[in-house]
Protein backbone atom coordinates (compact mmCIF):
# COMPACT_ATOMS: atom_id res chain seq x y z
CA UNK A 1 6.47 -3.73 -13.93
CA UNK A 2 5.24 -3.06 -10.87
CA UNK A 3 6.57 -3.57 -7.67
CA UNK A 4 4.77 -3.41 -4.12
CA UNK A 5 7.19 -3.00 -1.34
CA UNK A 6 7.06 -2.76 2.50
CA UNK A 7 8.50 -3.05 5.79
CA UNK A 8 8.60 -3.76 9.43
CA UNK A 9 6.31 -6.61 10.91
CA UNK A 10 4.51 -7.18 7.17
CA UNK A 11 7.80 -6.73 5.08
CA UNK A 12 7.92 -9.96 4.70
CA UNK A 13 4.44 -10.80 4.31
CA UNK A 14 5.27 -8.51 0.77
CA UNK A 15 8.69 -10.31 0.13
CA UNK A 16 6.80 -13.25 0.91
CA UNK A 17 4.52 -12.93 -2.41
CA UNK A 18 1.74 -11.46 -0.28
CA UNK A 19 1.34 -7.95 -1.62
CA UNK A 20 2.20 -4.24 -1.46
CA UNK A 21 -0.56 -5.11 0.83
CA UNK A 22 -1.25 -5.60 4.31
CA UNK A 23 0.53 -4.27 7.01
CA UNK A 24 2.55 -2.71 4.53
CA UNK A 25 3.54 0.57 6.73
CA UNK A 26 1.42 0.23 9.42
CA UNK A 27 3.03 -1.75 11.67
CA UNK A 28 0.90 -5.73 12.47
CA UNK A 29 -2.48 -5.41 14.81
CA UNK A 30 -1.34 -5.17 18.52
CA UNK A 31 -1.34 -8.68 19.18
CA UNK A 32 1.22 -9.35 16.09
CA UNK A 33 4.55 -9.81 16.43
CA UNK A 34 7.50 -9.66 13.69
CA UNK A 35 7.02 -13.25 12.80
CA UNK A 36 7.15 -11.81 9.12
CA UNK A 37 10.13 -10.16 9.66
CA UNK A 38 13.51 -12.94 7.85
CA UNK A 39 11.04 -14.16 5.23
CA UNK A 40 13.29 -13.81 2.25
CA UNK A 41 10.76 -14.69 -0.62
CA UNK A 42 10.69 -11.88 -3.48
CA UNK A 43 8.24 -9.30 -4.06
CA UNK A 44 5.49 -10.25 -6.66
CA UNK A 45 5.91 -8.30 -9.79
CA UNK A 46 2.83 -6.89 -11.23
CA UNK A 47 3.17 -6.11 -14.87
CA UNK A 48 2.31 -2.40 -15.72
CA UNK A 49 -1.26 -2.27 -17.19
CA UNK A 50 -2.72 -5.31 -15.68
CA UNK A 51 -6.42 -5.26 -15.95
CA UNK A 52 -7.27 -6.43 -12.12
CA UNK A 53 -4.92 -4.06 -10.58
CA UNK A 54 -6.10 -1.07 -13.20
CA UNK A 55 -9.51 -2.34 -11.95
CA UNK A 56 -7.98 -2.14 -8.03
CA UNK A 57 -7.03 1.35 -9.10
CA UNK A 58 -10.47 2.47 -9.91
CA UNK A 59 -12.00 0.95 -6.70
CA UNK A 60 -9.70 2.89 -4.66
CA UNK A 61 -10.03 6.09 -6.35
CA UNK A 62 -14.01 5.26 -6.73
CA UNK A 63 -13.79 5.21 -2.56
CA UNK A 64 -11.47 7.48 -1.85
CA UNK A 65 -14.14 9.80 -0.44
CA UNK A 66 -15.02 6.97 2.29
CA UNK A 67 -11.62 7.07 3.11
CA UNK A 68 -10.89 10.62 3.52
CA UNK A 69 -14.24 10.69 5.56
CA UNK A 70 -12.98 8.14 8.15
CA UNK A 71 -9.34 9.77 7.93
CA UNK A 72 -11.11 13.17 9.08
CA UNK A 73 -13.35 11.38 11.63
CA UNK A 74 -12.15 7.85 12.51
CA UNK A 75 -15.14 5.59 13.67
CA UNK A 76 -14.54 4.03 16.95
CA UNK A 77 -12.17 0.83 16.52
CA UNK A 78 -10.42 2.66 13.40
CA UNK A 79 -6.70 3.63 13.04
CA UNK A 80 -3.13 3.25 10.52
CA UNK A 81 -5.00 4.95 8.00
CA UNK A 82 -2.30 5.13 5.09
CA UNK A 83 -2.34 6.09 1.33
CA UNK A 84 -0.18 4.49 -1.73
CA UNK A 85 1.73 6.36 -3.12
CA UNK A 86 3.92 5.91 -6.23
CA UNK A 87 7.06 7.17 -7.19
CA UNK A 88 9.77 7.59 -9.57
CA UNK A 89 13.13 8.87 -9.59
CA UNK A 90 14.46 11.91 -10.61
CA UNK A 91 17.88 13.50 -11.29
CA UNK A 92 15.83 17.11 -10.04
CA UNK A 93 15.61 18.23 -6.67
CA UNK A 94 13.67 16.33 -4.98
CA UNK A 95 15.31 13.78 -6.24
CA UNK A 96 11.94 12.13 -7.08
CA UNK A 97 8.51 12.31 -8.95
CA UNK A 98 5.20 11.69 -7.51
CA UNK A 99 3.18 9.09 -10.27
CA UNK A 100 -0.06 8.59 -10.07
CA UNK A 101 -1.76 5.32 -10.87
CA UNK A 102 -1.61 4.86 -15.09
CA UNK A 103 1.49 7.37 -15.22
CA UNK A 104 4.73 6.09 -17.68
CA UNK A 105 7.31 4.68 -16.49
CA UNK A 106 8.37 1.97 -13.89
CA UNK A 107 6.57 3.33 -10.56
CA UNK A 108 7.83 2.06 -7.05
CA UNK A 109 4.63 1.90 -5.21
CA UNK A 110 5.18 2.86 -1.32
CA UNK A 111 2.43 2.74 1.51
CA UNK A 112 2.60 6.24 3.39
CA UNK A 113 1.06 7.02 6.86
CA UNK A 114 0.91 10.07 9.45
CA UNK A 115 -1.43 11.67 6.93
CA UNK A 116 -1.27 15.39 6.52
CA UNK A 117 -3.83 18.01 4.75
CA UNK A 118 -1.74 20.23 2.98
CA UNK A 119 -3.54 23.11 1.50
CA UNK A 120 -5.00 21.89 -1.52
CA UNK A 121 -2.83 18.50 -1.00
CA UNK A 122 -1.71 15.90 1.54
CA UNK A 123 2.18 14.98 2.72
CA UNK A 124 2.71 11.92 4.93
CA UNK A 125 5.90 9.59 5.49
CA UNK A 126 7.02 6.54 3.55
CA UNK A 127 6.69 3.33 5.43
CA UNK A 128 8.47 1.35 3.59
CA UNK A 129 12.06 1.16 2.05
CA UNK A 130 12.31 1.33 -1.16
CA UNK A 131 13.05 -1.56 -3.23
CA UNK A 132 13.95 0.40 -6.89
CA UNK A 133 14.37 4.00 -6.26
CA UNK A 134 17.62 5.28 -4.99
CA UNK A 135 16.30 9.10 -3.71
CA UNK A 136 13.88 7.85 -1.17
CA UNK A 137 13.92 6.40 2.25
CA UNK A 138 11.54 5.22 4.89
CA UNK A 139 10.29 8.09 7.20
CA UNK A 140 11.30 10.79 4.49
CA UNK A 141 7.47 13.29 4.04
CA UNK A 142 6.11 13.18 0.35
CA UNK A 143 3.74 15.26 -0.88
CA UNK A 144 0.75 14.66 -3.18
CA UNK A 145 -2.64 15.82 -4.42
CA UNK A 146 -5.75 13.50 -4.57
CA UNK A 147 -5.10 12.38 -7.63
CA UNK A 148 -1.84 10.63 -7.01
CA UNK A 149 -3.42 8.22 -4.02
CA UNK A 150 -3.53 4.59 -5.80
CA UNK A 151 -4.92 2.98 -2.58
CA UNK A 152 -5.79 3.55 0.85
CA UNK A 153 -6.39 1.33 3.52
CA UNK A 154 -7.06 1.63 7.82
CA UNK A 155 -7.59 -0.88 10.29
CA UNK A 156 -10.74 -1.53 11.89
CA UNK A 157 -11.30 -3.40 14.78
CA UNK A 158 -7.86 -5.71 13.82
CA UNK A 159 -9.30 -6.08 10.49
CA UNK A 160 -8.05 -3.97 7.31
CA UNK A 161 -10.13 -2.04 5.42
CA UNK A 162 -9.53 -0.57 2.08
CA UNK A 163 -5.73 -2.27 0.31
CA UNK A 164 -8.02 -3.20 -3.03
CA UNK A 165 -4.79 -3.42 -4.73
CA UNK A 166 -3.63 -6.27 -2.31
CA UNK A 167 -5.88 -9.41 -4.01
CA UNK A 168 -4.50 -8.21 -7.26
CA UNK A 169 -0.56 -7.80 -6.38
CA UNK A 170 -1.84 -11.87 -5.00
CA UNK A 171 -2.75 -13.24 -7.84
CA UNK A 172 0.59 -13.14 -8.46
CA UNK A 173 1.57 -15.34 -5.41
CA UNK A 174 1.11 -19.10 -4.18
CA UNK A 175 -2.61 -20.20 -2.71
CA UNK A 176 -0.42 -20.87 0.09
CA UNK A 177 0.62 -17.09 0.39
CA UNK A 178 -3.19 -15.62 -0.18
CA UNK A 179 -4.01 -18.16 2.33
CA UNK A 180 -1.57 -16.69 4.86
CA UNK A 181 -2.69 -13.08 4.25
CA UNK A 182 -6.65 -14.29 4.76
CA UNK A 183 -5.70 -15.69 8.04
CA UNK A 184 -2.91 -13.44 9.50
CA UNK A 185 -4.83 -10.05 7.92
CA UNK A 186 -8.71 -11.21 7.07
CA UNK A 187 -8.04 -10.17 4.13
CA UNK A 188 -10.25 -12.29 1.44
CA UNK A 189 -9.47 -12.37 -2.16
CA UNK A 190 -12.12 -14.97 -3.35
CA UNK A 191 -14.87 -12.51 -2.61
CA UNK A 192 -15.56 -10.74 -5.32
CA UNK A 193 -15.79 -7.24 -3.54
CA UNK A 194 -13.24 -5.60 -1.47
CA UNK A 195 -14.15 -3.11 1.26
């Protein structure tokens, strides 16, 4: 299985059923408060290989250039730009395993933001706590290559752009709970492309 995770003001949109999604590590739009924040609703579970999210996986790697693009030169309005990033444990020093998307095993999924280049590689910080893993925390710097990054995502002008894993980890919530996340985020699963 799968799990998408986050924290802060869209914690709870995730524990709600909405994704690994939204806000996930970024913190809400400005003009967002934590109205998420005591929703105690579990995290959808994802089961490993599912086609739409496999297909989510491909999208995001397929754009990944667009994203890095932005990331190097945000256009005006744009900002939060984050990564996904999964993980497993490890009894090793770190104390955990980078997985990229199709890897073995049961990978926690975290958003990560503050977005470093690191030689041939990036490192940024978990923004969200983990919900599996036991050798992780929020804040704590991973490092990665291209390959690992399942997702990415930014906001533009209060709108996200990117998350093409969100509609997926949806599918596996209420119409009530994909309605929430078009309203509160813009984000649209009906449409049959995501940004």
């Amino acid at each position: 299985m799968v799990r998408f995770v986050s924290r802060r003001f869209a914690r709870a949109a995730i524990r709600a059923g909405a994704i690994g999604c939204v806000a996930a590590l970024l913190s809400a739009p400005p003009s967002a408060g934590p109205a998420l924040a005591a929703d105690p609703n579990p995290v959808p579970a994802v089961p490993k290989g599912d086609p739409a999210m496999n297909a989510a996986f491909a999208r995001a790697a397929a754009t990944l250039d667009a994203f890095l693009a932005a990331w190097r030169n945000p256009p005006h309005g744009a900002g939060r730009f984050a990564v996904k990033i999964g993980l497993v444990d490890t009894p090793n020093a770190p104390g955990y395993a980078v997985a990229p998307p199709g890897a073995p095993g049961s990978i926690e999924w975290f958003w990560a933001r503050d977005l470093r280049a690191e030689g041939a590689g990036f490192s940024a910080r978990l923004a969200n706590d983990p919900d599996m893993l036991r050798n992780v925390s929020i804040g704590q710097v991973v490092r990665f290559t291209r390959q690992d990054i399942g997702d990415w995502m930014y906001w533009q002008d209060n709108k996200i752009v990117g998350n093409a894993t969100a509609c997926p980890a949806l599918a596996h919530a209420s119409a009530d709970r994909r309605r929430e996340m078009k309203e509160r985020y813009g984000l649209d699963c009906d449409q049959t492309a995501n940004p």
